[in-house]
Protein backbone atom coordinates (compact mmCIF):
# COMPACT_ATOMS: atom_id res chain seq x y z
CA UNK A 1 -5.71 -1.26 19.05
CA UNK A 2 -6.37 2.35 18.60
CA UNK A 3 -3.21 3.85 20.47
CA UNK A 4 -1.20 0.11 20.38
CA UNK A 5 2.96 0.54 20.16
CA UNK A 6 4.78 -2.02 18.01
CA UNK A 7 7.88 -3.52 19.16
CA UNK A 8 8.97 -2.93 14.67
CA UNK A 9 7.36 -1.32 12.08
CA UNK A 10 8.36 -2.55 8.34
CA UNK A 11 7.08 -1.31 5.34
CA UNK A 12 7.60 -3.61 2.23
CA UNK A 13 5.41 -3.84 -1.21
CA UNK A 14 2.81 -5.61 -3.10
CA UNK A 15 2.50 -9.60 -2.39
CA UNK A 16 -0.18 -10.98 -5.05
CA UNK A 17 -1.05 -13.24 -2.58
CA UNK A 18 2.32 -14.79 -2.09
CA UNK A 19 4.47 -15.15 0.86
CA UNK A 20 7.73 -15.04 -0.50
CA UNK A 21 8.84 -11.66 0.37
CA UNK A 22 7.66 -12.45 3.75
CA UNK A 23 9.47 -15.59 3.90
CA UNK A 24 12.56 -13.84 3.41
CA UNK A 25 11.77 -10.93 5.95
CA UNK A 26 10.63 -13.56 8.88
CA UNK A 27 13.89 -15.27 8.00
CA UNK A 28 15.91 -12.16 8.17
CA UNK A 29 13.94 -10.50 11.33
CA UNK A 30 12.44 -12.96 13.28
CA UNK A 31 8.50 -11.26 13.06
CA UNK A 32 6.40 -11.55 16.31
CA UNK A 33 2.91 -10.87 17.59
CA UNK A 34 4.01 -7.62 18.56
CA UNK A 35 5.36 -6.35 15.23
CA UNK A 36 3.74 -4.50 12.31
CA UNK A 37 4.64 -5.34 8.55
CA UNK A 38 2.76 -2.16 6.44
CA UNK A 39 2.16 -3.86 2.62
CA UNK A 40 1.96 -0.84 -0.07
CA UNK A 41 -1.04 -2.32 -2.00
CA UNK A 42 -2.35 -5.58 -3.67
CA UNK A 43 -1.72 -8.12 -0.70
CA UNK A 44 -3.49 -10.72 -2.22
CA UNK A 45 -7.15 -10.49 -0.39
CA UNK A 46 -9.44 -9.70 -0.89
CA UNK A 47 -9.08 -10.39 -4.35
CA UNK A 48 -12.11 -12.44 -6.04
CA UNK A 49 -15.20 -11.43 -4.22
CA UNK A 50 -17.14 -8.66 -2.25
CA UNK A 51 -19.91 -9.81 -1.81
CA UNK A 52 -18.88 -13.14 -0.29
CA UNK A 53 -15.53 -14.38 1.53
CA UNK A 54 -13.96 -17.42 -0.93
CA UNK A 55 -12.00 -20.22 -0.13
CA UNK A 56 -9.37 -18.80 -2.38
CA UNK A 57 -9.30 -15.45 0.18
CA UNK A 58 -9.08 -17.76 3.45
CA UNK A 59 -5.99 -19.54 1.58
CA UNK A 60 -4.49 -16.66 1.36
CA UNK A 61 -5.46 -15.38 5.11
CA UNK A 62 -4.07 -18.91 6.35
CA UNK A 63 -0.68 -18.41 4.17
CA UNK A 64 -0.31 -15.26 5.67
CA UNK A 65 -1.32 -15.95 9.16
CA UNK A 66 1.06 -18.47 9.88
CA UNK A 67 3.83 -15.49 10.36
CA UNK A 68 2.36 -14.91 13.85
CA UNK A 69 2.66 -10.98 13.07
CA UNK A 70 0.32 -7.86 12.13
CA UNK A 71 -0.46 -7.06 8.89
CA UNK A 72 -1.44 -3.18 7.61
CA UNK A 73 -2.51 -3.15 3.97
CA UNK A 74 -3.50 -0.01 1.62
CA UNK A 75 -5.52 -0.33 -1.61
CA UNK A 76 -3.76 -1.26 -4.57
CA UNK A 77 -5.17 -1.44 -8.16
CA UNK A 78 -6.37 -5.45 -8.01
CA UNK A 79 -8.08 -5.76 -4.84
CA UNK A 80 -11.77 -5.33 -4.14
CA UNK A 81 -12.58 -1.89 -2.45
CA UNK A 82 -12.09 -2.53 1.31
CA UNK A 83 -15.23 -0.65 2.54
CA UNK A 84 -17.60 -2.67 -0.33
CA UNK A 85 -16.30 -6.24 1.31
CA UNK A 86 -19.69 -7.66 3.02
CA UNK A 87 -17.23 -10.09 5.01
CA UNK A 88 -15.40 -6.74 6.79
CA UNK A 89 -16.21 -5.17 9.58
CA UNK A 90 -15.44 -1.56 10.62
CA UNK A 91 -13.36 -0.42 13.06
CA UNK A 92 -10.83 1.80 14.48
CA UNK A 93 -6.67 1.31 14.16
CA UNK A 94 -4.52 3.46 15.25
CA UNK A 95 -6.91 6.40 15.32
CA UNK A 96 -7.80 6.00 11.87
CA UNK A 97 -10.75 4.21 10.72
CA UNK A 98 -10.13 0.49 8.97
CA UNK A 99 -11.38 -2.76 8.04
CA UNK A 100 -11.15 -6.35 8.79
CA UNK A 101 -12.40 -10.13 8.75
CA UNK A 102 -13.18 -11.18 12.29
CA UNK A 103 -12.02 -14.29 11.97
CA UNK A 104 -8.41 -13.05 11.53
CA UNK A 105 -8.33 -9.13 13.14
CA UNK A 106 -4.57 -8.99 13.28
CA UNK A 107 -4.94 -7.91 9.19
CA UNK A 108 -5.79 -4.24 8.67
CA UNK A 109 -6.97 -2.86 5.84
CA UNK A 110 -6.60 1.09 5.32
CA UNK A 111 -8.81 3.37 4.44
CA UNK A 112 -7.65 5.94 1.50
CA UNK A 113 -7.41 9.95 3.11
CA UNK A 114 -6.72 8.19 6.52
CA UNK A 115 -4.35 9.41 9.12
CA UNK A 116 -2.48 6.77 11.17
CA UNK A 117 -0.66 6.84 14.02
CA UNK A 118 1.55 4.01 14.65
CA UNK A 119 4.37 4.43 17.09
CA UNK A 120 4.06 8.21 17.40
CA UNK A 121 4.74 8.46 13.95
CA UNK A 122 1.78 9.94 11.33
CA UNK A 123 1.02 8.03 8.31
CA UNK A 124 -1.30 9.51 5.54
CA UNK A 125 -2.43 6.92 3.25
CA UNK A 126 -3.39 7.07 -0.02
CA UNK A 127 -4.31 3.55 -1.80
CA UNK A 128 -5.34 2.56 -5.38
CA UNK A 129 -4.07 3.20 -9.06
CA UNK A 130 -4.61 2.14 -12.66
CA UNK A 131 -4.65 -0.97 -14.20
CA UNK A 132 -2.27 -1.03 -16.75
CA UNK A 133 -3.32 -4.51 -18.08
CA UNK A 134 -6.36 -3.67 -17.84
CA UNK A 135 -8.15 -4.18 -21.41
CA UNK A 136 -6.35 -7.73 -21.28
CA UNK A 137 -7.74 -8.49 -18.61
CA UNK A 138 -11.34 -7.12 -19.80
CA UNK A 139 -10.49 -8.79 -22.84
CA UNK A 140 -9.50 -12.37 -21.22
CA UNK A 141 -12.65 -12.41 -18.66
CA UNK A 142 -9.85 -11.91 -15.62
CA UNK A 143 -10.89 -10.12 -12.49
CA UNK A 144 -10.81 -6.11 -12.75
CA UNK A 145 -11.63 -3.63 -10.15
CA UNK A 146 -13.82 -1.04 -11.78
CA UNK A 147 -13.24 1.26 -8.75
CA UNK A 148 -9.67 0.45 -8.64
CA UNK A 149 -8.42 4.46 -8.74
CA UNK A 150 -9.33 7.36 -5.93
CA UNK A 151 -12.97 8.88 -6.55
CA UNK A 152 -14.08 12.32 -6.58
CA UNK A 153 -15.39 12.04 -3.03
CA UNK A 154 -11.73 10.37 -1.54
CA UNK A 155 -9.80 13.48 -3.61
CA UNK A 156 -11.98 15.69 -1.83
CA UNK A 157 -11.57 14.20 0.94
CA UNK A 158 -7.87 14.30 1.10
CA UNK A 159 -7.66 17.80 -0.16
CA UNK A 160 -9.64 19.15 3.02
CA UNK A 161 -7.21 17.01 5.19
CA UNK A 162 -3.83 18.35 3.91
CA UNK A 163 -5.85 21.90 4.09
CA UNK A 164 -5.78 21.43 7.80
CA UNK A 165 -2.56 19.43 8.54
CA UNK A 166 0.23 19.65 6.04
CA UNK A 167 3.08 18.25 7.93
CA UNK A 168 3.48 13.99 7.88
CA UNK A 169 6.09 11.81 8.91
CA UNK A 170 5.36 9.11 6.33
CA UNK A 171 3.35 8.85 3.07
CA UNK A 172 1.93 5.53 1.66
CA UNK A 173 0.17 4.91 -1.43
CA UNK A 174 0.35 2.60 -4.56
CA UNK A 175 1.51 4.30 -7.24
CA UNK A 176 4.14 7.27 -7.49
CA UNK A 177 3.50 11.09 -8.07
CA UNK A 178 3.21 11.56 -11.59
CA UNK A 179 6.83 13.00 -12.06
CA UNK A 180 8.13 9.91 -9.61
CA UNK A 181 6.86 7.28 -11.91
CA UNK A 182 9.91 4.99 -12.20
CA UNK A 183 9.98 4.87 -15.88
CA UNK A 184 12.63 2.53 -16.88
CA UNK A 185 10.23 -0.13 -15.41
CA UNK A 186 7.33 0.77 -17.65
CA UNK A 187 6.12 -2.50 -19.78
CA UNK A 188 7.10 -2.57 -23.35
CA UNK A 189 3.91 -4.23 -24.57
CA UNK A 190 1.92 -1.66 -22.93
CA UNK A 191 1.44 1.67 -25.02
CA UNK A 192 1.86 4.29 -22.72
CA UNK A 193 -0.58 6.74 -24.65
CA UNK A 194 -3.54 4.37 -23.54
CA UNK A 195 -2.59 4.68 -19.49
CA UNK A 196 -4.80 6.53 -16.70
CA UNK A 197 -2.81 9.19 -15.10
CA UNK A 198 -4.83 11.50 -13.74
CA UNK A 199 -4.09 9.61 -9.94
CA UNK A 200 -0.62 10.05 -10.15
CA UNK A 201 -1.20 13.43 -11.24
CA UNK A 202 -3.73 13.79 -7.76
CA UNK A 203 -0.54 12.74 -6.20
CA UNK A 204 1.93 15.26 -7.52
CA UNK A 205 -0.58 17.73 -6.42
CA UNK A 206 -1.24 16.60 -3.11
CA UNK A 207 3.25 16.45 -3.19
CA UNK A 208 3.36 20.13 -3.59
CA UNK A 209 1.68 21.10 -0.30
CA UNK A 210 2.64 18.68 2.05
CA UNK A 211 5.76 18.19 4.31
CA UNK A 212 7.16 14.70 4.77
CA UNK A 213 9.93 12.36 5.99
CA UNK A 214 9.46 9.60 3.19
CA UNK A 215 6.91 8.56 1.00
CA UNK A 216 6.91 4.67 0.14
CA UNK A 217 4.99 3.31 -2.52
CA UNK A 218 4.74 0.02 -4.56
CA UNK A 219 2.99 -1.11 -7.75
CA UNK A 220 5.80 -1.11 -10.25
CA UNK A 221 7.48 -4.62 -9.03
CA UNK A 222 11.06 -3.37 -8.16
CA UNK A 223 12.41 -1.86 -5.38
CA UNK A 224 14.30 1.71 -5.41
CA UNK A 225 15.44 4.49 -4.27
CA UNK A 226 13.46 6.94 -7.05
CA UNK A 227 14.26 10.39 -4.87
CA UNK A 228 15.67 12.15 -2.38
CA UNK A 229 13.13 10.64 0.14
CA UNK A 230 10.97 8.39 -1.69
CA UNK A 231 11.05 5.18 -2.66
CA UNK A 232 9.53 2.08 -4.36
CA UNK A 233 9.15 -1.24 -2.34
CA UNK A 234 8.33 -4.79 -4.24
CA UNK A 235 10.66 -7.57 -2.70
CA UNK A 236 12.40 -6.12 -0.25
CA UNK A 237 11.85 -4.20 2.95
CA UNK A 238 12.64 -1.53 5.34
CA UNK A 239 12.27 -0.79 8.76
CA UNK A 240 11.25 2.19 10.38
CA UNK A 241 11.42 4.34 13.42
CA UNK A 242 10.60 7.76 14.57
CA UNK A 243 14.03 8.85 13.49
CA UNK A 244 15.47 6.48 10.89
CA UNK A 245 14.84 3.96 8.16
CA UNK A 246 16.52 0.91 8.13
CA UNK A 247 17.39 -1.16 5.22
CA UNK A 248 17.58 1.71 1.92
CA UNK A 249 20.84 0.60 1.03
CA UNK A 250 19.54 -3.15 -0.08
CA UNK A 251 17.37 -0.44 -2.82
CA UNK A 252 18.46 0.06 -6.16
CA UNK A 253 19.46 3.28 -7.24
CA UNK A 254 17.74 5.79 -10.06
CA UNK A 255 19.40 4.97 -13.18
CA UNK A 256 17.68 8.46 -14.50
CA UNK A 257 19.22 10.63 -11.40
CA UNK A 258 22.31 12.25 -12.06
């Protein structure tokens, strides 16, 4: 599938394994075999183990699958890391390198500092974040991702790619640019003084030397639009093309932006 055209290409945001927000865009678009729906970070799988595929992950595969459509998913902050899955395979999508489970290849997941191109349009994707929750969930015994953020190695990584290329048509990660964080969603139980930032501060920098069209990402459970050309997807969707995106008036609008 390494130079495939879609007949669509949404983007929409984290799913936690549940198909609701894809209910509602199959409803609404009618998804087929030849589409592409791009989720912006913790799908849902592969969620409890690495080392071994669980019948709790092929649940979620089979909920999924039964949309008859493509599937493109970036790291988010609960996921395993897709390259330590034992269960995926390597391989190339849209000239990027990716992973999936053989037993279902129409689900690809992206590889952070990769370069995508998906209907003559580049993507640069840049998956993972921060746990907020995460000394509850230490605390509690729940599943945490200890490599959950970017590592030295991906940074550098990135860094030599935007040194080469700086012009995109479409950023993807998980969480925002440091001064994008929408912060009139941030949790009140959660002291602020306590969070990670130092990947949304990777992304501000990375911000600053790049050209783009839009830059989409998820994580905060709402759906926006947070600035001039970038914006937060949870529940809802949008559609893209090489010269438009389809669907950002459904998105709430920055309560902070004069």
């Amino acid at each position: 599938m390494e130079n495939h055209k879609f007949d669509r290409v949404f983007i929409t945001g984290d799913q936690h394994g549940n198909t609701d927000n894809i209910i509602y865009l199959n409803f609404k678009e009618k998804l087929s075999e030849n589409d592409l729906v791009i989720s912006l970070g913790d799908f849902g799988v592969p969620y409890w183990s690495a080392k071994k595929k669980t019948k709790l992950d092929m649940e979620t595969f089979e909920l999924f699958n039964q949309f008859h459509t493509n599937f493109a998913i970036i790291q988010g902050n609960h996921s395993k890391r897709f390259e330590r899955v034992k269960w995926f395979k390597q391989t190339k999508f849209c000239n990027g390198n990716s992973f999936y489970f053989q037993k279902y290849p129409n689900f690809h997941f992206l590889q952070n500092g990769e370069v995508y191109t998906i209907n003559d349009m580049n993507f640069l994707v840049i998956g993972g974040g921060y746990s907020v929750d995460k000394y509850i969930r230490i605390a509690k015994g729940w599943t945490w991702e200890p490599e959950e953020k970017l590592n030295d190695e991906e940074k550098s990584k990135i860094r030599n790619l935007i040194s080469a290329n700086v012009n995109y048509d479409f950023i993807l990660t998980h969480v925002a640019p440091l001064e994008l964080q929408p912060t009139w969603l941030f949790l009140d139980f959660v002291d602020q003084s306590t969070v990670e930032t130092d990947e949304e501060e990777f992304l501000s920098e990375i911000r600053q030397k790049i050209n783009y069209k839009a830059w989409f990402f998820g994580h905060y459970h709402s759906d926006y639009i947070v600035g001039d050309k970038e914006y937060l997807l949870y529940n809802d969707y949008v559609q893209i093309t090489k010269d438009n995106i389809l669907g950002l008036d459904s998105l709430h609008k920055n309560p902070l932006k004069k």
